[in-house]
Protein backbone atom coordinates (compact mmCIF):
# COMPACT_ATOMS: atom_id res chain seq x y z
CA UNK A 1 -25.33 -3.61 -28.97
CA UNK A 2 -24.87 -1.96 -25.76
CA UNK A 3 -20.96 -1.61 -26.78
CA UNK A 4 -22.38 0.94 -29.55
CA UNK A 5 -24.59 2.28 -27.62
CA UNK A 6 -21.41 3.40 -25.83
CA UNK A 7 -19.74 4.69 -28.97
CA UNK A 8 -22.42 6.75 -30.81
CA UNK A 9 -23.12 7.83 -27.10
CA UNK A 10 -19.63 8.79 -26.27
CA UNK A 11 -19.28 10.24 -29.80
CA UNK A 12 -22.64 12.15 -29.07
CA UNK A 13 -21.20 13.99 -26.04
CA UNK A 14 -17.49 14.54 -26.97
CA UNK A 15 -17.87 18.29 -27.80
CA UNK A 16 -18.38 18.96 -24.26
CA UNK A 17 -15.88 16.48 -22.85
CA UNK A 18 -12.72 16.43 -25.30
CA UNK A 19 -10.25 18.47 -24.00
CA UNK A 20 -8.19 19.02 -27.01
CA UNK A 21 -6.76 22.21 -27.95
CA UNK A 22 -8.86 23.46 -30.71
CA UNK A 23 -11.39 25.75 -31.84
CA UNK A 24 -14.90 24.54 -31.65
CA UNK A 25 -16.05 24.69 -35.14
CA UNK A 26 -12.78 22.35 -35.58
CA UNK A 27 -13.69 19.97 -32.86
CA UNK A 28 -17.53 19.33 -34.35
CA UNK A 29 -15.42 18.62 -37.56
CA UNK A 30 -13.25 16.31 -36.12
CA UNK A 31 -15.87 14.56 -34.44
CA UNK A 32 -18.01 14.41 -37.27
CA UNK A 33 -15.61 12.49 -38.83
CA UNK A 34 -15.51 10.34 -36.11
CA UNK A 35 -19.38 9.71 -36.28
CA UNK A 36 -18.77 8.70 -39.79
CA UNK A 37 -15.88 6.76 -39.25
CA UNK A 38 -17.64 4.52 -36.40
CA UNK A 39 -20.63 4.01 -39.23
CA UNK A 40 -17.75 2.43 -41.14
CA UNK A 41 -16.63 0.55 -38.37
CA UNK A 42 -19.42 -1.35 -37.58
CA UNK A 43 -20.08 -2.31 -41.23
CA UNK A 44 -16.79 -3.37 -42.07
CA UNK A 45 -16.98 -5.35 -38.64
CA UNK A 46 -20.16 -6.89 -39.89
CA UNK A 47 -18.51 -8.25 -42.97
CA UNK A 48 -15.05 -9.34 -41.99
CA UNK A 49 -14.46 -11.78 -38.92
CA UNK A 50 -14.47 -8.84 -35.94
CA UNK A 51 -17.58 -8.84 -34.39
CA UNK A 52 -19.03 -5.21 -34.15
CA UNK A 53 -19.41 -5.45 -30.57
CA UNK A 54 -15.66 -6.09 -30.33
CA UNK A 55 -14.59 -3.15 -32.65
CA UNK A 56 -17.18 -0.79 -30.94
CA UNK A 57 -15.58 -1.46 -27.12
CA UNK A 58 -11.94 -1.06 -29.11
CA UNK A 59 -13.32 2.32 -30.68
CA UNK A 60 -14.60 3.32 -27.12
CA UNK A 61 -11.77 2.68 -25.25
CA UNK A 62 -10.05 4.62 -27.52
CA UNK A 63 -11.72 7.79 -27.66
CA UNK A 64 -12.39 7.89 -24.08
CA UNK A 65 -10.79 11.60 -23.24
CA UNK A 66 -7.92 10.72 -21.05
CA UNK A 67 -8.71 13.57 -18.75
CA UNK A 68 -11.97 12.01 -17.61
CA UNK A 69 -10.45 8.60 -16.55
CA UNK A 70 -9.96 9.17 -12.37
CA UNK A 71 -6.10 9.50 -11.18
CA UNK A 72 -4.87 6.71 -8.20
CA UNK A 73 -5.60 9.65 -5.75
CA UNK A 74 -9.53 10.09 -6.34
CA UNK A 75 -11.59 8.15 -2.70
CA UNK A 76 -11.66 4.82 -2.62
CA UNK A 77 -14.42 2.58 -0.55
CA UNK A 78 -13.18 0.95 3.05
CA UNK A 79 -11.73 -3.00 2.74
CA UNK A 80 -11.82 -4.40 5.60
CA UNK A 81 -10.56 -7.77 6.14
CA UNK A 82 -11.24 -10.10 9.52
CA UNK A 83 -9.12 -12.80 11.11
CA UNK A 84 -9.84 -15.32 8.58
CA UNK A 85 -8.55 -13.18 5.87
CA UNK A 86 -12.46 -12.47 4.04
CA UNK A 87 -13.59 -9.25 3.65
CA UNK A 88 -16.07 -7.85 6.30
CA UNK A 89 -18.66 -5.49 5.00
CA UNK A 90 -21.24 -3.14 7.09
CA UNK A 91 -23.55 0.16 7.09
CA UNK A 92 -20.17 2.30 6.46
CA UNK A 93 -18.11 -0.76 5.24
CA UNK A 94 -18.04 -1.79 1.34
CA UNK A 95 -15.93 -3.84 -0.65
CA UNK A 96 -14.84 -2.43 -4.05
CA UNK A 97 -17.59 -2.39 -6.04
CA UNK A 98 -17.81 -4.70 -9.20
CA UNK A 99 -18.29 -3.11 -12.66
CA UNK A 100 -18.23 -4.24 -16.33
CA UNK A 101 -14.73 -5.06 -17.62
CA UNK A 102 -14.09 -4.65 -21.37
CA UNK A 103 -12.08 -7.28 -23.55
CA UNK A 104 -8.69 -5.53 -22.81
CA UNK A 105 -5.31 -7.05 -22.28
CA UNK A 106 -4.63 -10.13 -19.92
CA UNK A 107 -3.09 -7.77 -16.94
CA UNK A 108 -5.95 -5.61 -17.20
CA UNK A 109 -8.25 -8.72 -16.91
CA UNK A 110 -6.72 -10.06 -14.04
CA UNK A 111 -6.86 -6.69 -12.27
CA UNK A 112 -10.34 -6.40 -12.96
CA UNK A 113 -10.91 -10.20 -11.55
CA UNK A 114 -9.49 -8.29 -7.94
CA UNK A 115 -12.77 -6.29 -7.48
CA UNK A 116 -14.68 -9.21 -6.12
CA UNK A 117 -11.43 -11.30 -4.47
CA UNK A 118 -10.14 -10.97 -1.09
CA UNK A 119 -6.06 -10.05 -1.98
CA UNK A 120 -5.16 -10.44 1.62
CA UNK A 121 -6.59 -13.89 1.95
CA UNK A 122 -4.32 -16.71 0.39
CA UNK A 123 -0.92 -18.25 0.43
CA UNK A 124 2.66 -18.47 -0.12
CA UNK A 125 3.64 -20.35 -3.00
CA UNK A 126 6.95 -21.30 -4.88
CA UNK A 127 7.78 -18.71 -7.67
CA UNK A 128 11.26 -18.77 -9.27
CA UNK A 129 11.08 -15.96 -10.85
CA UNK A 130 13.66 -13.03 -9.93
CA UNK A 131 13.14 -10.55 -7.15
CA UNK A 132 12.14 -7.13 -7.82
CA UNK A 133 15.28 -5.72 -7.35
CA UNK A 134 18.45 -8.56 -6.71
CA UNK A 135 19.79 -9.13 -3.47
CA UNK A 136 22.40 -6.38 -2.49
CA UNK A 137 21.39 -4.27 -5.35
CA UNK A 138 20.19 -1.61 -3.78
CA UNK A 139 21.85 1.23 -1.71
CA UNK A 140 19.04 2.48 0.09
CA UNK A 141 18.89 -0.78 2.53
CA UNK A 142 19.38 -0.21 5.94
CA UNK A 143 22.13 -2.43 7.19
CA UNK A 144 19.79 -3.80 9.75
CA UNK A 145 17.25 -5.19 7.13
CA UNK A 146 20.39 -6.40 4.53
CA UNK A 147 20.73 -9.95 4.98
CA UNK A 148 22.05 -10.73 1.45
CA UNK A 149 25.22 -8.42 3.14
CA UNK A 150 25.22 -9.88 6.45
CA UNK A 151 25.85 -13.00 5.43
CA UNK A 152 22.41 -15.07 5.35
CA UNK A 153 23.52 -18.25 3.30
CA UNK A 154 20.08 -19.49 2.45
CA UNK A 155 18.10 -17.70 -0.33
CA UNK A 156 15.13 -20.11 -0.29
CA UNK A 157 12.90 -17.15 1.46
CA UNK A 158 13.11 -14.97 -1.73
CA UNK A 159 11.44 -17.70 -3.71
CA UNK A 160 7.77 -17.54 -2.34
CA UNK A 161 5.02 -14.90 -4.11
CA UNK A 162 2.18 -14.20 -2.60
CA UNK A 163 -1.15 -16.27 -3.99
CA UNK A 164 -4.64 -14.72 -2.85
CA UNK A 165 -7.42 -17.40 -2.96
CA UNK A 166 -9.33 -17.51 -6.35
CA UNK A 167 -7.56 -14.57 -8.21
CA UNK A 168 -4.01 -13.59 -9.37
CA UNK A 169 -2.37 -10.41 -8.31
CA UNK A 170 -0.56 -8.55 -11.22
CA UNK A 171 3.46 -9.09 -10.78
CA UNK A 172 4.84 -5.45 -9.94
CA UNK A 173 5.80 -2.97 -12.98
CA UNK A 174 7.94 -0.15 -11.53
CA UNK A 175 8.10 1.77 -14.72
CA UNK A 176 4.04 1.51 -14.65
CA UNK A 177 3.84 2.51 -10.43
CA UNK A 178 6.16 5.68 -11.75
CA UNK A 179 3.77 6.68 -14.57
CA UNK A 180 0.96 6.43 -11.59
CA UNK A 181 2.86 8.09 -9.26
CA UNK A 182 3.74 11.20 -12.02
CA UNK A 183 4.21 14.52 -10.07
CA UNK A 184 2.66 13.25 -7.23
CA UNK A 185 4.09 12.46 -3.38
CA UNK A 186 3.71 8.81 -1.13
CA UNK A 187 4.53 9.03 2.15
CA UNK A 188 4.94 5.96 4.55
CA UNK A 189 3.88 7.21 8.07
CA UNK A 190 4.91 4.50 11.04
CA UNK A 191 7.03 2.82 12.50
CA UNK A 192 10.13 0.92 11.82
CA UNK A 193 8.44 -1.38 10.02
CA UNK A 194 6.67 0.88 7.68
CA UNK A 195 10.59 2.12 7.27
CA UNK A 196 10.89 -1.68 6.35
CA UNK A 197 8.05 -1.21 2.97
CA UNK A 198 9.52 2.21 2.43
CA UNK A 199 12.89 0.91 1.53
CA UNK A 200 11.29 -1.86 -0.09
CA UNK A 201 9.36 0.28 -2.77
CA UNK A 202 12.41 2.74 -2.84
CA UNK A 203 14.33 -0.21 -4.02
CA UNK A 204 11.50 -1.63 -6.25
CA UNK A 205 11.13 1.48 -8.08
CA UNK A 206 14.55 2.09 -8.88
CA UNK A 207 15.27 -1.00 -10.38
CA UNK A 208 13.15 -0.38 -12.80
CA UNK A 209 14.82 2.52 -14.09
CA UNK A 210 17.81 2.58 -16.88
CA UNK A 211 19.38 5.18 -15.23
CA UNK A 212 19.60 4.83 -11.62
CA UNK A 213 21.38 7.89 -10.76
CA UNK A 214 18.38 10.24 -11.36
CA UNK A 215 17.06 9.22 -7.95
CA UNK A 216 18.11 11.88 -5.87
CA UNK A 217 18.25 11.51 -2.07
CA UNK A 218 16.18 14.54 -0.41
CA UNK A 219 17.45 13.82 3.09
CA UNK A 220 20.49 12.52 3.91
CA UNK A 221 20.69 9.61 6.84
CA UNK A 222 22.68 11.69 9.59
CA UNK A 223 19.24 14.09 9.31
CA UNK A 224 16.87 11.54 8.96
CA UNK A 225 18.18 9.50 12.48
CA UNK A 226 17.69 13.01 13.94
CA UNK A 227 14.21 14.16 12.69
CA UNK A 228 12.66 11.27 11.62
CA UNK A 229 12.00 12.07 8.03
CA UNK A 230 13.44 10.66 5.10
CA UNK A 231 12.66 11.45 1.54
CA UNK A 232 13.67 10.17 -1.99
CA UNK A 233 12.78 12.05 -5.23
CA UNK A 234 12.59 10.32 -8.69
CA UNK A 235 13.38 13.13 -10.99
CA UNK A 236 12.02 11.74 -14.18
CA UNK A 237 9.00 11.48 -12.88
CA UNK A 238 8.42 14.34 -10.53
CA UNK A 239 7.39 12.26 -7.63
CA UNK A 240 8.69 11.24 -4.04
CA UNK A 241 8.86 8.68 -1.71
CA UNK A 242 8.74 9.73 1.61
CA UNK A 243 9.13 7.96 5.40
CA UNK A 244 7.99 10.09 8.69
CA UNK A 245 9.15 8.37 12.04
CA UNK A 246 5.95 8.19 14.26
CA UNK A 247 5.46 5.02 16.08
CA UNK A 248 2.57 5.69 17.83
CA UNK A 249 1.05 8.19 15.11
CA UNK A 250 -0.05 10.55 18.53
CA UNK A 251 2.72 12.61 20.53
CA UNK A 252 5.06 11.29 22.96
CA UNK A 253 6.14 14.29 25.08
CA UNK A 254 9.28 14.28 27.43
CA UNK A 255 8.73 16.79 30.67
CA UNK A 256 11.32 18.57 32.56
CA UNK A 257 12.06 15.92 34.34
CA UNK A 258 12.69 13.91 32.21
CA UNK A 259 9.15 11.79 32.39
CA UNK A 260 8.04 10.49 29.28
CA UNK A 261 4.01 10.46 28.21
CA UNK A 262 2.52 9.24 25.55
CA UNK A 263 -0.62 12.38 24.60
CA UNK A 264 -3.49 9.94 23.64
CA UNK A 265 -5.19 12.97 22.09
CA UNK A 266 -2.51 14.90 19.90
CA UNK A 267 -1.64 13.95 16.44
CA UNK A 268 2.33 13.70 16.76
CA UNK A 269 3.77 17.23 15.28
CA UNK A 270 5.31 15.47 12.01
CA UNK A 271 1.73 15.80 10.77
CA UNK A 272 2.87 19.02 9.03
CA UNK A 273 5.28 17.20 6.71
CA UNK A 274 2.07 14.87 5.09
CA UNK A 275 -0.74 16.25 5.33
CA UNK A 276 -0.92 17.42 1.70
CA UNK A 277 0.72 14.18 -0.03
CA UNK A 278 -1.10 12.29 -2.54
CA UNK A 279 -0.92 8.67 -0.97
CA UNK A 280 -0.54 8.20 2.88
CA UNK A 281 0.16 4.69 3.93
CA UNK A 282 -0.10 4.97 7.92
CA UNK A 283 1.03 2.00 10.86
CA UNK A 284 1.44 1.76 14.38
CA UNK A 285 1.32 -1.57 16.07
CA UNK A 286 4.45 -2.96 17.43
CA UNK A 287 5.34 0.06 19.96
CA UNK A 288 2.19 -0.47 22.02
CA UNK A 289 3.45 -4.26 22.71
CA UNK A 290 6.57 -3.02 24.54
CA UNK A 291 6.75 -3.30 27.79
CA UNK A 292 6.30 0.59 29.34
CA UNK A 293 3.13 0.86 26.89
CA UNK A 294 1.62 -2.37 27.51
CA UNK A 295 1.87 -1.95 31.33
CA UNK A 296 0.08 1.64 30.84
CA UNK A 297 1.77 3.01 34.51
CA UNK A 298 2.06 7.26 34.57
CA UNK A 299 2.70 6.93 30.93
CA UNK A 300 -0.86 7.83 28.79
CA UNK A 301 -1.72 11.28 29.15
CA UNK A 302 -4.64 13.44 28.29
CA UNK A 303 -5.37 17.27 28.45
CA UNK A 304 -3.05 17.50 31.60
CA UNK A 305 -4.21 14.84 33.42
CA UNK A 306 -1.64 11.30 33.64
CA UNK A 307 -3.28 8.03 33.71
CA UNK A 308 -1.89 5.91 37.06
CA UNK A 309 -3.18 3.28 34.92
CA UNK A 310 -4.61 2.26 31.83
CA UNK A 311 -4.77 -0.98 30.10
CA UNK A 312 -2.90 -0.64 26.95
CA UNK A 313 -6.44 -1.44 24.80
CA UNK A 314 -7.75 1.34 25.92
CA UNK A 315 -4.81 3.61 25.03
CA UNK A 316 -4.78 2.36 21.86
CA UNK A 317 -8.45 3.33 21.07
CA UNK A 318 -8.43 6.39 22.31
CA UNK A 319 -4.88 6.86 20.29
CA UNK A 320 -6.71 5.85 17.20
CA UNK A 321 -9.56 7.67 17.45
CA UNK A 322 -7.19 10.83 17.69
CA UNK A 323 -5.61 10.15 14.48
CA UNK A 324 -8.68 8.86 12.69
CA UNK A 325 -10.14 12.35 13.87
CA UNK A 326 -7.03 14.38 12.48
CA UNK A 327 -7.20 12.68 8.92
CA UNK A 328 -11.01 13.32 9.00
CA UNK A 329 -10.39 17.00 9.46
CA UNK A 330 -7.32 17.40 7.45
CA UNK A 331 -6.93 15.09 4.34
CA UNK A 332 -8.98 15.65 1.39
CA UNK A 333 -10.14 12.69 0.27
CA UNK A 334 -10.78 14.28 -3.07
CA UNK A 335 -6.47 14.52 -3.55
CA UNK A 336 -5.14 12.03 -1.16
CA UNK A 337 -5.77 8.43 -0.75
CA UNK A 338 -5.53 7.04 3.25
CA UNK A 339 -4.04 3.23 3.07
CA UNK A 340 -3.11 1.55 6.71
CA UNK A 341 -1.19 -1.11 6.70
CA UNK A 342 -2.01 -3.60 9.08
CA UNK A 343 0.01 -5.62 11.92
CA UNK A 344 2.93 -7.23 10.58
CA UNK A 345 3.43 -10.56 12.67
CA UNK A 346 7.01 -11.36 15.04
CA UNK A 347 8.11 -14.81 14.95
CA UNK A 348 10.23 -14.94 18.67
CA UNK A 349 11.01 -18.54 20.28
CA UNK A 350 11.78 -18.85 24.19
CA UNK A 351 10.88 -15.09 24.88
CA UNK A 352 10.27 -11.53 23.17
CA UNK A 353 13.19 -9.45 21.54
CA UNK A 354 14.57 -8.30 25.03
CA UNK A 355 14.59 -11.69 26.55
CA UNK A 356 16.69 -13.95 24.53
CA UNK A 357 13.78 -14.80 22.07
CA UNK A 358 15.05 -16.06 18.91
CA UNK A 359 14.33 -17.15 15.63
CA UNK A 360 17.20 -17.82 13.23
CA UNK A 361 17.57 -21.22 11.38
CA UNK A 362 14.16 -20.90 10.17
CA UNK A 363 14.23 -21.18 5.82
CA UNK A 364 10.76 -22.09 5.60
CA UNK A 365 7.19 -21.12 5.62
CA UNK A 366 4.40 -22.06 8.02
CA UNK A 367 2.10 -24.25 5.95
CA UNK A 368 -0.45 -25.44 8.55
CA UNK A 369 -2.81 -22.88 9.27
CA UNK A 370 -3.79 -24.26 12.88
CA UNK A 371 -0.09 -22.65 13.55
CA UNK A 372 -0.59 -19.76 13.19
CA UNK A 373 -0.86 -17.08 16.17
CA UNK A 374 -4.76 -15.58 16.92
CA UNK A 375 -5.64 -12.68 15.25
CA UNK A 376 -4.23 -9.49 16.88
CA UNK A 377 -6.25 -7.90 19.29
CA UNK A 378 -5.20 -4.56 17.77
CA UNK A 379 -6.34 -5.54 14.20
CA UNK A 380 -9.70 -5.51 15.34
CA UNK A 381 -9.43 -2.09 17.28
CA UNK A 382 -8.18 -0.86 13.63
CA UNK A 383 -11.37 -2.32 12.00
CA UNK A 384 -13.31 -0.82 14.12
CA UNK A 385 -12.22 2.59 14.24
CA UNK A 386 -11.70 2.90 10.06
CA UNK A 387 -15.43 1.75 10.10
CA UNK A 388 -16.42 4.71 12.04
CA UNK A 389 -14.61 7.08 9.91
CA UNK A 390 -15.71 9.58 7.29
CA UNK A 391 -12.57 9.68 5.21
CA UNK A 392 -12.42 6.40 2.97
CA UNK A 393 -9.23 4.49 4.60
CA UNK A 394 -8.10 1.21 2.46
CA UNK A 395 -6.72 -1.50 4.71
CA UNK A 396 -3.79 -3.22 4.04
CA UNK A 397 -4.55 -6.10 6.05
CA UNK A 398 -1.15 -7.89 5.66
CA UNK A 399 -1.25 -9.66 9.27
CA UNK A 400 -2.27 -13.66 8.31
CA UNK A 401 0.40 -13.34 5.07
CA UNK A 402 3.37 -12.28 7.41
CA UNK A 403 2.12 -15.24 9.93
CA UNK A 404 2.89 -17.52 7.93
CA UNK A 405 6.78 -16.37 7.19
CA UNK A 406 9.12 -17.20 10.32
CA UNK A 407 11.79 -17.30 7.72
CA UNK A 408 11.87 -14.20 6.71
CA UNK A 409 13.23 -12.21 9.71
CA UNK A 410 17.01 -10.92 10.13
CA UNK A 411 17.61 -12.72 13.04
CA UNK A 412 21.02 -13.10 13.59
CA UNK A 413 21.71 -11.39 9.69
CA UNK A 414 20.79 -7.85 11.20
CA UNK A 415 24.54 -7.54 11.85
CA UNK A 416 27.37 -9.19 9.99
CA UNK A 417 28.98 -12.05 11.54
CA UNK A 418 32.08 -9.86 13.20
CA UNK A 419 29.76 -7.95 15.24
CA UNK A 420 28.04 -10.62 16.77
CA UNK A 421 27.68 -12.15 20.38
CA UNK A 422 25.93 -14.82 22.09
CA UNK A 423 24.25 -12.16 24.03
CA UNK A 424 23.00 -10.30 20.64
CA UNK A 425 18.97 -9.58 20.66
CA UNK A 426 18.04 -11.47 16.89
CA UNK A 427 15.58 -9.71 14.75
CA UNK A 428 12.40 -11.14 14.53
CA UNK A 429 10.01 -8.68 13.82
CA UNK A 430 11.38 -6.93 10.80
CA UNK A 431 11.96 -8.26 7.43
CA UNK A 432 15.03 -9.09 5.24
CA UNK A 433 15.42 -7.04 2.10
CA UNK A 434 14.37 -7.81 -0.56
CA UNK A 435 11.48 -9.94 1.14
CA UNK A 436 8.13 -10.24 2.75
CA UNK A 437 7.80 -6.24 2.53
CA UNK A 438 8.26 -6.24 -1.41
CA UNK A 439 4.78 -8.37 -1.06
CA UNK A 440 3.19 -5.39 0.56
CA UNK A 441 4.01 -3.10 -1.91
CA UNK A 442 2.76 -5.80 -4.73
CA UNK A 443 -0.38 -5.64 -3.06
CA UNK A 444 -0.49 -2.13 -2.65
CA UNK A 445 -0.02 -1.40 -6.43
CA UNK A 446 -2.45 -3.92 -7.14
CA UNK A 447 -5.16 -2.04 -5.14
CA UNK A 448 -3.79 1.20 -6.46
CA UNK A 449 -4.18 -0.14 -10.14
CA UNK A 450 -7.27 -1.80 -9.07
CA UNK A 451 -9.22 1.23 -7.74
CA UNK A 452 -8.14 3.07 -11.12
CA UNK A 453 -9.88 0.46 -13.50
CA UNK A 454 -12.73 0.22 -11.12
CA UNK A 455 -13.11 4.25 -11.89
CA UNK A 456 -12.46 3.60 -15.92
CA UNK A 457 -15.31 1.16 -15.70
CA UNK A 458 -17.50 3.60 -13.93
CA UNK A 459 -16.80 6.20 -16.69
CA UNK A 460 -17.75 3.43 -19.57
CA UNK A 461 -21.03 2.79 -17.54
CA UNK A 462 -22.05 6.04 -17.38
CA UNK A 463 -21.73 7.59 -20.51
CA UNK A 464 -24.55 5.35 -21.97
């Protein structure tokens, strides 16, 4: 009964909330009509097989003004997940609240089943279905990241999905991350690795379209090498995906002579070019484990005084309090939605990327969980920080899933096989394409499509 309480209660209200364009004396008609028609409803469910309850939540869901359900964009509660992969909650921490679902289709089911499961907690399992987009398919690929056109024989690493623990994660629907994206801007904000997801959803998205020439390239490469933004615009939809270059997300600053700091308390300038998107995924990670950052020597600057030394934790703090300050005083949380992708994990054997560490003729997973590497000091700077802030920030907390793939670097596939050397540095840190990163953005429209039946629930609850 509390189904119809719903209906006659939605039907009660709509005056004031339909948005359609006609006079009023017409819209009390209408939903007059409607009154009428939902007495029908319910007696004709009483004497056929449909249960009244059942034809009441289809009647509600159904008249539901479209303009009241909330867009992807509308604030979103913190998710915070620890080095075991569960979610940690506190005073100014909270998972995504759980609501009602209604009897709606399977997909919507199993996104609903997400508001009480732990997406970033699980494990790689076999899955033969295709790829998002097929390898060498797409022309947006950096050559770096193209191992299909490098030359990788083995394929084996594009046949694992992504499994959280005691849910299933909706497979991706470009056509339905376009209609969510309508007229609206996502911008990746990072490091080369966020350049790795960009290209990724790029790619995603445009397979999914019958006519792939009506993605229109914004920026072309020669200008995004140069000022560190990239952008591509799908013109059907009205919406753009965007990549700004900032490694550290604060400013590194070159001085006449040549000296470079790194200003622990200014936002890097490219702020400008995101600061009114819709979506915001931010990173920074892998720059602060090099070695002139990690050694912290006349290179962290604030004001205009230059740290002799500073341990490289510190830095990083203190850098991520400056940007969690900026978005705090400059992103609406009422338009945009913050995300921050989390550390993605390097797979080097017998030394780091500038000291002959490798890591090609790897074509499987890690299985055993006692191999994997201890949970990234920085990771837990991150948690704490986003707890502190004001501006709801959703975590991507991909670090344990990328832990577990070693076989799905470049390594020696980041050039083709004429270019190499026995004295060429292998990729280990970034990601083939397609791959690992096409994961990340699986699990980042599955929070996106999450958060927005979360909201539809909300408005079902509180109309009664």
């Amino acid at each position: 009964m509390a189904s119809l309480k719903n209906l006659f209660s939605t039907l009660l209200h709509a005056p004031r909330t339909l948005s359609f364009p006609i006079s009023p004396p017409r819209t009390h008609f209408f939903v007059g009509s409607l009154r009428i028609l939902s007495f029908f409803f319910f007696f004709s469910a009483t004497f056929a097989d449909t249960s009244p309850v059942v034809a009441a939540e289809t009647l509600v869901s159904r008249l539901l003004p479209t303009s009241n359900r909330a867009s992807p964009t509308t604030s979103c509660a913190h998710l915070v997940s620890n080095s075991h992969g569960t979610r940690t909650e506190g005073t100014s921490l909270s998972a995504v609240k759980e609501t009602r679902k209604s009897p709606r289709n399977s997909e919507s089911d199993a996104v609903g089943d997400l508001s009480s499961c732990d997406i970033f907690d699980g494990n790689w399992v076999l899955d033969d279905s295709e790829p998002v987009y097929p390898p060498g398919s797409c022309p947006y690929i950096d050559d770096a990241f193209n191992c299909f056109k490098n030359g990788r024989p083995d394929s084996d690493y594009l046949r694992f999905r992504w499994k959280p623990q005691g849910c299933q994660i909706p497979r991706f629907d470009g056509r339905k991350m376009l209609k969510m994206l309508r007229g609206k801007r996502l911008v990746f904000v990072g490091d080369s690795l966020n350049r790795n997801m960009w290209e990724s959803l790029v790619c995603a998205l445009r397979e999914s379209l019958v006519d792939k020439s009506r993605v229109f390239e914004v920026s072309g490469k020669r200008e995004f090498r140069t000022q560190g933004f990239y952008s591509f615009r799908f013109l059907d939809y009205k919406c753009s995906i965007d990549f700004v270059r900032s490694p550290f997300l604060v400013q590194e600053t070159i001085s006449r002579t040549l000296r470079a700091t790194l200003r622990l308390d200014v936002i890097q300038d490219s702020s400008s070019k995101y600061r009114d998107a819709d979506i915001i995924v931010f990173n920074t990670g892998h720059w602060w484990t090099h070695q002139k950052t990690y050694r912290g020597q006349n290179y962290f600057q604030e004001g205009k005084h230059v740290y002799n030394k500073l341990e490289v934790t510190e830095a990083y703090t203190k850098a991520l309090r400056t940007w969690a300050q900026w978005v705090d005083a400059n992103i609406d949380s009422n338009r945009t939605r913050v995300f921050f992708r989390g550390f993605s994990a390097s797979h080097f054997r017998g030394g780091q990327w500038n000291s002959g560490g490798n890591c090609d003729g790897e074509t499987r997973p890690i299985t055993n969980e006692t191999q994997l590497a201890p949970y990234p000091w920085m990771m837990r700077t991150l948690e704490s920080v986003i707890a502190e802030m004001i501006t709801p920030v959703l975590y991507l907390n991909i670090t344990k899933m990328t832990d577990y793939r070693k076989d799905g670097h470049p390594s020696i596939f980041r050039q083709p096989e004429a270019s190499r050397s026995n004295e060429m540095v292998q990729d280990c840190s970034h990601w083939c394409l397609p791959g690992v990163p096409d994961s990340w953005n699986e699990l980042l429209y599955a929070t996106l499509l999450t958060s927005s039946y979360l909201d539809f629930s909300e408005e079902l609850i509180s109309i009664v």
